[in-house]
Protein backbone atom coordinates (compact mmCIF):
# COMPACT_ATOMS: atom_id res chain seq x y z
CA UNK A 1 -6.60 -21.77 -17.35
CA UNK A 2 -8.98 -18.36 -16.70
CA UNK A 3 -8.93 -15.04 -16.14
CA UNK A 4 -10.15 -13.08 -12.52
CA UNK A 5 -11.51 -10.25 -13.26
CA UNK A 6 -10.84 -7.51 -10.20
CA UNK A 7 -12.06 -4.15 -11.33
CA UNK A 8 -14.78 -4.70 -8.92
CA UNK A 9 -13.26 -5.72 -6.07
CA UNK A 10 -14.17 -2.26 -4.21
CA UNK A 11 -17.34 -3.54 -4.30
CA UNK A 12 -16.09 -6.80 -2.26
CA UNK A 13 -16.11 -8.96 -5.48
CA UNK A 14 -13.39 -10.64 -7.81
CA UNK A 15 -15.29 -12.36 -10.95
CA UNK A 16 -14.43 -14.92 -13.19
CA UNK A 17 -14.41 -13.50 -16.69
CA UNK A 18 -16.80 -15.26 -18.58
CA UNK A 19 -15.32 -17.41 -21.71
CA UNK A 20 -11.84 -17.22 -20.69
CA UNK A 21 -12.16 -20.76 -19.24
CA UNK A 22 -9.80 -23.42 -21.19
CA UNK A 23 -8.32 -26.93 -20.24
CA UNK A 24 -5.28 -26.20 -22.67
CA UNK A 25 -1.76 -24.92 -23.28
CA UNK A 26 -2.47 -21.15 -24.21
CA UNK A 27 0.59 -18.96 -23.86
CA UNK A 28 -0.61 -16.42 -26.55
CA UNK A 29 -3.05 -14.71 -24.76
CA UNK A 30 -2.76 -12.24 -21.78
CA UNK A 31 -5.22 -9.83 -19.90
CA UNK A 32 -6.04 -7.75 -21.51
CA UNK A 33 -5.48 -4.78 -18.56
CA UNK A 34 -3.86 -4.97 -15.16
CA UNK A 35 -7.24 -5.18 -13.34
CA UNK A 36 -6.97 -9.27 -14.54
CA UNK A 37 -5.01 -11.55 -13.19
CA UNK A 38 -3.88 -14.94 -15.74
CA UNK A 39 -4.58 -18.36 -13.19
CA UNK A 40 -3.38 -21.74 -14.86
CA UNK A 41 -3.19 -25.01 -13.08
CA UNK A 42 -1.23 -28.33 -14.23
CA UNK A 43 -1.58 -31.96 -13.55
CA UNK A 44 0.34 -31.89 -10.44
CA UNK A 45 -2.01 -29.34 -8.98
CA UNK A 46 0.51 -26.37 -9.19
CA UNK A 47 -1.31 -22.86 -9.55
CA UNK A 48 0.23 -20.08 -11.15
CA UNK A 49 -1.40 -16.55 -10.55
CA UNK A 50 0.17 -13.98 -13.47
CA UNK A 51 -0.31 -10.09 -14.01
CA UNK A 52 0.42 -7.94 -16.51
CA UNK A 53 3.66 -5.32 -15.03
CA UNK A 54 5.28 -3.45 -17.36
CA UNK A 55 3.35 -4.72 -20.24
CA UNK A 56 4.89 -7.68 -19.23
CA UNK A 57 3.12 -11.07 -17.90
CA UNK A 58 5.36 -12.08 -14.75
CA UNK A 59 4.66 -14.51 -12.14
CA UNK A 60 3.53 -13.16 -9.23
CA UNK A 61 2.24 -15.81 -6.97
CA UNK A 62 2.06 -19.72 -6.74
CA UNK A 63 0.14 -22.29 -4.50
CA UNK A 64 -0.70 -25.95 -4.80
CA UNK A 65 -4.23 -26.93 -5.12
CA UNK A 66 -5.10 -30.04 -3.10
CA UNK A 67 -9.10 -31.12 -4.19
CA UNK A 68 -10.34 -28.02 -2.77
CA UNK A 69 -7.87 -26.41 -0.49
CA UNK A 70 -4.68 -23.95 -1.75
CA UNK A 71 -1.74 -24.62 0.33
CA UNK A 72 1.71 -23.44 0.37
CA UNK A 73 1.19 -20.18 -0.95
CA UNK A 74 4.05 -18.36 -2.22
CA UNK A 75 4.12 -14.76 -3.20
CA UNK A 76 6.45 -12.01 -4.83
CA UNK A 77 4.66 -8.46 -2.92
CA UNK A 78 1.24 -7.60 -1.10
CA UNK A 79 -0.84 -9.29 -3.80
CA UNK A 80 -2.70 -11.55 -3.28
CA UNK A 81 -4.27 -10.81 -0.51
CA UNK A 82 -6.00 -13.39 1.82
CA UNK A 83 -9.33 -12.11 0.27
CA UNK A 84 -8.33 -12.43 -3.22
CA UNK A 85 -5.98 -16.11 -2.20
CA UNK A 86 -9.78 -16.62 -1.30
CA UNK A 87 -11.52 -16.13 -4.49
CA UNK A 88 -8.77 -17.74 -6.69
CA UNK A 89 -9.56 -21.02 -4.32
CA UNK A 90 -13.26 -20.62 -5.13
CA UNK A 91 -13.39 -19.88 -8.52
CA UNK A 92 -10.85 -22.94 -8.93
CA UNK A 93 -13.37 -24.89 -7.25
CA UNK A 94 -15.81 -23.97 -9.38
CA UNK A 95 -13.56 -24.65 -12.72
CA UNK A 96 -12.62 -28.12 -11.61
CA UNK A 97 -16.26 -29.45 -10.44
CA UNK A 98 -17.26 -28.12 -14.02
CA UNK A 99 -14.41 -30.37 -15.37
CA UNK A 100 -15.00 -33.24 -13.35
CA UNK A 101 -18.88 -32.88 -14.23
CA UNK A 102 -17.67 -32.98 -18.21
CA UNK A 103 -16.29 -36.23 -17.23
CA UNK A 104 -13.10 -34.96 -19.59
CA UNK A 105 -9.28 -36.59 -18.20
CA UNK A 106 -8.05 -33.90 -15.78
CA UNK A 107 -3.92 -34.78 -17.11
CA UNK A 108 -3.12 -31.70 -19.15
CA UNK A 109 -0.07 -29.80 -18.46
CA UNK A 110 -1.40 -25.85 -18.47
CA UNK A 111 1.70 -23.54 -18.88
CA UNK A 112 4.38 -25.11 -16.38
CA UNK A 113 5.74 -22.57 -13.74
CA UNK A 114 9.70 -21.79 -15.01
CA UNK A 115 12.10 -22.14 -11.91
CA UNK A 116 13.39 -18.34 -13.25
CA UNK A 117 9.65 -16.83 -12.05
CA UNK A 118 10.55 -18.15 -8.30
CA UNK A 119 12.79 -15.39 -7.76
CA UNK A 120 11.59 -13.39 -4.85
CA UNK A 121 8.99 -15.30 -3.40
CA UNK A 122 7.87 -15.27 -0.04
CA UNK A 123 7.53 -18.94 0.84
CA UNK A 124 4.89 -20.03 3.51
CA UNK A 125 5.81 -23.52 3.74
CA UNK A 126 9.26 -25.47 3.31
CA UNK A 127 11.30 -24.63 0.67
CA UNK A 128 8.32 -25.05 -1.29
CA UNK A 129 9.84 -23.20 -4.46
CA UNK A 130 12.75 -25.66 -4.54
CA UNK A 131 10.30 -28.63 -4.52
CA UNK A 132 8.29 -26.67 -7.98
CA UNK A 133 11.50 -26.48 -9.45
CA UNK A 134 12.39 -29.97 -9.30
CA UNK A 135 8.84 -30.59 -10.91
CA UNK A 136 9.25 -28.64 -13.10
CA UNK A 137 12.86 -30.28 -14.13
CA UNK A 138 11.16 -33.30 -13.84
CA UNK A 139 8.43 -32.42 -16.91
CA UNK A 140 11.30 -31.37 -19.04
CA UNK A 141 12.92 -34.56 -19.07
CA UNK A 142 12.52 -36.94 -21.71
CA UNK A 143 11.66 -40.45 -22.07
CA UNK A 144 15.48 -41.83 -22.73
CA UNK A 145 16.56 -40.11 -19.93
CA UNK A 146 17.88 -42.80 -17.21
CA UNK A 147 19.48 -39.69 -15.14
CA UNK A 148 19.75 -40.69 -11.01
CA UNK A 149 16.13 -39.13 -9.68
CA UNK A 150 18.18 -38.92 -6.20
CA UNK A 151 20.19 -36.09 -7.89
CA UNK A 152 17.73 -33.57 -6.19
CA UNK A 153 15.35 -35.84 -4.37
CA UNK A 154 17.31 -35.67 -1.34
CA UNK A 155 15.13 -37.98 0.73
CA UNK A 156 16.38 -41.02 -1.12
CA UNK A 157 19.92 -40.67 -1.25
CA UNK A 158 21.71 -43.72 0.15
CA UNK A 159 23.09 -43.27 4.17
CA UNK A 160 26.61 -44.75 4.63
CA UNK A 161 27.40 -47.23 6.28
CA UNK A 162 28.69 -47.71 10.41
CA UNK A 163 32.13 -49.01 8.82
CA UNK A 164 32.43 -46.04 6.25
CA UNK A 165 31.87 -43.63 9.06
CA UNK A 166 34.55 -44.89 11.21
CA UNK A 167 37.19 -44.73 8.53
CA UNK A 168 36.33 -41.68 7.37
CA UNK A 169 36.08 -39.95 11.04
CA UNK A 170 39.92 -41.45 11.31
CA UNK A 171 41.58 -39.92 8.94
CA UNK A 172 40.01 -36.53 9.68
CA UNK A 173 41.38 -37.08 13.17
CA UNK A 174 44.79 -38.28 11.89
CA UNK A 175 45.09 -35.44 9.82
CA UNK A 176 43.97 -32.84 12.08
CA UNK A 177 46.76 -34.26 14.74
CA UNK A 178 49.77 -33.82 11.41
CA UNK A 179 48.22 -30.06 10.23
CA UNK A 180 48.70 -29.24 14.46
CA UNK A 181 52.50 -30.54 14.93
CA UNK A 182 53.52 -29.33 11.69
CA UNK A 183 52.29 -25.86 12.53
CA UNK A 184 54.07 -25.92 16.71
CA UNK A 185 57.44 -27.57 14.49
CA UNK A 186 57.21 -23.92 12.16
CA UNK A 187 56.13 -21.50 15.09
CA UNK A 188 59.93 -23.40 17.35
CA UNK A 189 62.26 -22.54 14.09
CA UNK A 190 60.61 -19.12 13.80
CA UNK A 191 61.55 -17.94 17.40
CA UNK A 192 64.90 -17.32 17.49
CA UNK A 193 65.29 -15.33 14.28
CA UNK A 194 65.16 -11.87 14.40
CA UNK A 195 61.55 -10.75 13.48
CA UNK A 196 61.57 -8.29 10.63
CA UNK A 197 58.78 -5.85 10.44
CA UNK A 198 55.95 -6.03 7.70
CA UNK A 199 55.44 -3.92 5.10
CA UNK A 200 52.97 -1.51 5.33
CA UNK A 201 50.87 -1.71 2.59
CA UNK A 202 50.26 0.41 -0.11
CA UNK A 203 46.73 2.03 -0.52
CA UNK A 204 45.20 1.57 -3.42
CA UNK A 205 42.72 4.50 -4.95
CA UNK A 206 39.11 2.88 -4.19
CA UNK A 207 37.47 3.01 -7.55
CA UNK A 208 33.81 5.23 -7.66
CA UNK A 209 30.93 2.91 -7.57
CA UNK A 210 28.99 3.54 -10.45
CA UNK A 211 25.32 4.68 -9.38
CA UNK A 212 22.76 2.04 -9.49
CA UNK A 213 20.40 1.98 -12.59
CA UNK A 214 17.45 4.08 -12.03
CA UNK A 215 14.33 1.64 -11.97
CA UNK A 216 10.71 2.91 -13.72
CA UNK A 217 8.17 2.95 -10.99
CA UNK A 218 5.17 0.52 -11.86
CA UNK A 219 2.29 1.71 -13.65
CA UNK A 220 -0.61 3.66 -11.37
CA UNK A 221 -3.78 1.73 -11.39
CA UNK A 222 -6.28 4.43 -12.62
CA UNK A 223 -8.61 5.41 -9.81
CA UNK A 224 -12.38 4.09 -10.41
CA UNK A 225 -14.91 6.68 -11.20
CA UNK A 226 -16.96 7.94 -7.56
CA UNK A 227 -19.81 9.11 -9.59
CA UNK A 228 -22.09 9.36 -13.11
CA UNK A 229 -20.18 12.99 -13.60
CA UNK A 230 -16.75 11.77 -13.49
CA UNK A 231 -17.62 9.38 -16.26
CA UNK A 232 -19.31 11.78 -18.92
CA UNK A 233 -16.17 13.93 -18.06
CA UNK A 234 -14.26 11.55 -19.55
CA UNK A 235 -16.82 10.53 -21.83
CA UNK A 236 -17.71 13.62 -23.99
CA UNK A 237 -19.56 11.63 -26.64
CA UNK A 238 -21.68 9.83 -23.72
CA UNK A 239 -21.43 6.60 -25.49
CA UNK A 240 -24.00 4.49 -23.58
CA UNK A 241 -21.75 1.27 -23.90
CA UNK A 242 -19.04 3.81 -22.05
CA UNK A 243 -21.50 4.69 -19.95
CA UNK A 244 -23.27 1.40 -18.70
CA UNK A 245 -19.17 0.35 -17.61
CA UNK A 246 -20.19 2.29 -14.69
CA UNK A 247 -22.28 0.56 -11.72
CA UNK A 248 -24.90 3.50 -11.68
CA UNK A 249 -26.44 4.83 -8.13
CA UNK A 250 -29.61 6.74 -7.62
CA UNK A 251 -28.08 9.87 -5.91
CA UNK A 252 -26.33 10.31 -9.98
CA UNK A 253 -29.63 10.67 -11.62
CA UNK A 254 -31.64 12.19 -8.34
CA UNK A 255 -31.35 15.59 -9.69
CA UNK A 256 -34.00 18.04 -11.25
CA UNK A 257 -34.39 18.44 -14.68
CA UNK A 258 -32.21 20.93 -16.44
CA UNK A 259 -34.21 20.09 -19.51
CA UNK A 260 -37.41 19.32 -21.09
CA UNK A 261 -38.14 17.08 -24.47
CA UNK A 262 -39.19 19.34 -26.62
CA UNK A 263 -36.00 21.53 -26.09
CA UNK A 264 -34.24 18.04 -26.59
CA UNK A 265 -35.53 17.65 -29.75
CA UNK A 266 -35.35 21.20 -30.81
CA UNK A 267 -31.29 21.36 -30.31
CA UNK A 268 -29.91 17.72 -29.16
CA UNK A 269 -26.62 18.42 -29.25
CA UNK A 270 -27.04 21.87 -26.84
CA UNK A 271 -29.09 19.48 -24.69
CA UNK A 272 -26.70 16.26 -24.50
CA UNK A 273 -25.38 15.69 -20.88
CA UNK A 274 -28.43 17.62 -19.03
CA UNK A 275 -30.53 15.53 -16.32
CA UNK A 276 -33.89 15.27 -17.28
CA UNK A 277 -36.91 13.47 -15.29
CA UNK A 278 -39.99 12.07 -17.18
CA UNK A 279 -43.16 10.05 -16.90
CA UNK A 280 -45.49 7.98 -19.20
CA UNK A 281 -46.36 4.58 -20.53
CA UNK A 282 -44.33 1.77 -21.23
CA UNK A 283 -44.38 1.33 -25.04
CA UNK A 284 -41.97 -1.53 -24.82
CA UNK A 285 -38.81 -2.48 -22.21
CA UNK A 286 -36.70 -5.79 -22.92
CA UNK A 287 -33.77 -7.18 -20.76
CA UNK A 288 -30.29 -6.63 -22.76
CA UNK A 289 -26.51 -7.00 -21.61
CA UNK A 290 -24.52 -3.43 -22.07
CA UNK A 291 -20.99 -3.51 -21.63
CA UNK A 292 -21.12 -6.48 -19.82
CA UNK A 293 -23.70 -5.84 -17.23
CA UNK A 294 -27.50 -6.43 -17.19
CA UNK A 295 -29.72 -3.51 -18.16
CA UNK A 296 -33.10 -3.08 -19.57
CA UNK A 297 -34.21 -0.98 -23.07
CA UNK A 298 -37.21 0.18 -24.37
CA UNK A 299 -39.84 2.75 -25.45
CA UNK A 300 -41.48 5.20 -22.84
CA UNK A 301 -44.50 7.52 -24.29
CA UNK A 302 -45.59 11.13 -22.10
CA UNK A 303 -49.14 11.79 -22.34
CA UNK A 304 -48.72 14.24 -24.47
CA UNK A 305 -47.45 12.21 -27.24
CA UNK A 306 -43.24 12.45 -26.30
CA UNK A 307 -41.18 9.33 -27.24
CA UNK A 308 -38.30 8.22 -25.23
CA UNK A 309 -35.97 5.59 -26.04
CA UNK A 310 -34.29 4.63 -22.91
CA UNK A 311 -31.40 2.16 -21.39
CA UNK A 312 -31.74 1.67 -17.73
CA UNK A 313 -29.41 0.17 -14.63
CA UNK A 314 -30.63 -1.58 -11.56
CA UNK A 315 -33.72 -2.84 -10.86
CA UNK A 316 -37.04 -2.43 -12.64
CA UNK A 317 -39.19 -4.34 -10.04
CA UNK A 318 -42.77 -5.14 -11.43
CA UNK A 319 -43.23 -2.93 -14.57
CA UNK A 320 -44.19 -4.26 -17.91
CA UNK A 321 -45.40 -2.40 -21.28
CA UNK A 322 -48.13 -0.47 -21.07
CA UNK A 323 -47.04 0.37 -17.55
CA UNK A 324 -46.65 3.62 -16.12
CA UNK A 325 -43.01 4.39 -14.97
CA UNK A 326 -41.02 7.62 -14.09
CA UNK A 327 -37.61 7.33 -15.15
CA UNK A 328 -34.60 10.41 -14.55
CA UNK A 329 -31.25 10.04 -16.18
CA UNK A 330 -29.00 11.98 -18.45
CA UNK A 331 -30.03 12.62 -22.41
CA UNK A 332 -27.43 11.19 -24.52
CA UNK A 333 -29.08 12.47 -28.02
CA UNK A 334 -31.78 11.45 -30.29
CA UNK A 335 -32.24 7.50 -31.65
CA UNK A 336 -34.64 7.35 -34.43
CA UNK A 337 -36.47 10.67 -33.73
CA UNK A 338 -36.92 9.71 -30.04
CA UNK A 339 -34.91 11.43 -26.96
CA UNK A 340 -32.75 9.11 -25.80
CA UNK A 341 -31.89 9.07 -22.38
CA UNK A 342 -29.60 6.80 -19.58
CA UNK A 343 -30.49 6.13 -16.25
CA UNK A 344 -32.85 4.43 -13.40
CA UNK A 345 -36.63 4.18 -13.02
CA UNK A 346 -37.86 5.36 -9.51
CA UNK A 347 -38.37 2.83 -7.43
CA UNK A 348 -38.21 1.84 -3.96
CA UNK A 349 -35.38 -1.28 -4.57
CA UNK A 350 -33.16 1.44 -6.62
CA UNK A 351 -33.49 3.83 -3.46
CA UNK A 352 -32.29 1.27 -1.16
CA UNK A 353 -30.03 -0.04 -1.33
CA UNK A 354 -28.15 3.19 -3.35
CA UNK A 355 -25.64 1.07 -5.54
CA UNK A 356 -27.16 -0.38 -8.50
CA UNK A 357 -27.66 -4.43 -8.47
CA UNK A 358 -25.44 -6.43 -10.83
């Protein structure tokens, strides 16, 4: 069982969230928004793909994962897509060589699909849903059970026999021949009685159908922010683990300084959100993970004696302390009576390409 994560799928990606990995019954946990999508796979190589709709997990897709290859896909709407059916296949991959490479017994029965999910699907191979559904049935019975397997495996029920067939073929013909004289006997009595006319019938009032139930559209996926500005809109107390969230581009912090560092530290909070552009020596820059994505911290120092305490995106190429470095961004306030400021260091890689490395 895992999560895929597919907030970044703009960006042509779909990532396995990291941790969420288990080789387990776990029914207690969901995802946590609907940009994750719940995978589970049992020991007869069924995959389930879940979502949250509604605030609800449902099933929305199902396949059958044969060593490396998904096959019969089924699916209830447009997702997934081939490109996602793709990345679910690979990151299963992945999972499974891990597993084999643990050298742990591959036999544990990860949420089992319930026949009830199946409504709706979109089958790509034959009757494919009816076949989960019988293994499904077939997990929930127990040990004492000596029920007939050919109940609903179809392919080994017993053919009669050449005699059986005979008989049986004779009396349908026998009585066919009595149901065809008995009705010619009734029509001969019937024709020389005086035919009486039928009734018309009396209309009934045709009851109002009541109006169908009015259905709540599903929830809109909100859009994902174009630029740096959208996200301090949304983000008035630029929070730089709110910030980080966002894959950061040169063309956001490109922009000429609407500030300097002394103003900074004369009024922070009048200054907070301006873009500001600044050069010195590398007091001290260390690699560090920020809401989930790689960044780098540190300690810049003007030559006039200015510290500034900044967390950078993309890349950072060559530089090391007691390098020089420009770096532009937006100040976010003052950390321990430095200006702190988010955003890139010139360079060439951070130029081009223009969206930031993950």
């Amino acid at each position: 069982m895992g999560y895929l994560d597919l907030s970044a799928m703009a960006e042509g990606t779909i990532r396995h969230v990291k941790g969420s990995l288990k080789f387990r019954p776990d029914r207690q946990t969901t995802p946590a928004n609907a940009f994750a999508w719940k995978v589970t796979r049992d020991s007869h190589g069924i995959v389930a793909v879940r979502a949250l709709r509604d605030k609800r997990l449902v099933l929305i897709a199902h396949a059958k994962f044969l060593t490396t290859k998904l096959i019969d896909r089924e699916q209830n709407g447009s997702e997934p897509t081939m490109h996602q059916w793709h990345s679910v296949e690979e990151c299963l991959r992945t999972a499974m060589a891990e597993r084999a490479n643990e050298g742990a017994d591959d036999t544990v029965i990860s949420e089992p699909i319930d026949p009830a999910e199946l409504t709706g699907m979109t089958e790509s191979g034959p009757s494919y849903s009816q076949a989960i559904a019988r293994e499904v049935r077939e997990d929930k019975r127990g040990p004492g059970d000596k029920g007939d397997d050919r109940e609903w495996r179809g392919w080994n029920r017993k053919k009669p026999d050449g005699i059986k067939v005979l008989v049986g073929l004779g009396v349908v013909i026998l009585a066919s021949v009595g149901v065809y004289l008995g009705v010619r006997h009734s029509a001969t009595r019937t024709t020389s009685a005086p035919v009486e006319p039928t009734p018309e019938p009396i209309a009934e009032p045709v009851p109002i159908a009541a109006p169908p139930p009015a259905i709540d559209p599903p929830p809109a996926i909100p859009p994902r922010p174009a630029s740096l500005a959208e996200v301090m809109a949304v983000t008035p107390d630029l929070a730089v683990d709110k910030l980080a969230a966002y894959p950061l581009r040169w063309s956001d912090v490109d922009v000429a300084s609407q500030t300097t560092l002394a103003k900074v530290e004369k009024d922070p909070t009048a200054e907070q959100g301006k873009h500001v552009c600044t050069e010195g020596q590398l007091e001290k820059i260390t690699k560090a993970e920020v809401a989930g994505r790689t960044h780098y911290t540190g300690t810049l120092v003007t030559k006039e004696g200015d510290r500034v305490a900044f967390v950078v995106g993309g890349a950072t190429g060559e530089l090391v302390k007691r390098d020089t470095a420009k770096l532009c961004g937006v100040v976010t306030g003052i950390t321990d009576g430095a200006t702190a400021v988010f955003g890139m260091f010139d360079l060439p890689e951070n130029r081009d390409p223009v969206v930031e490395k993950p």
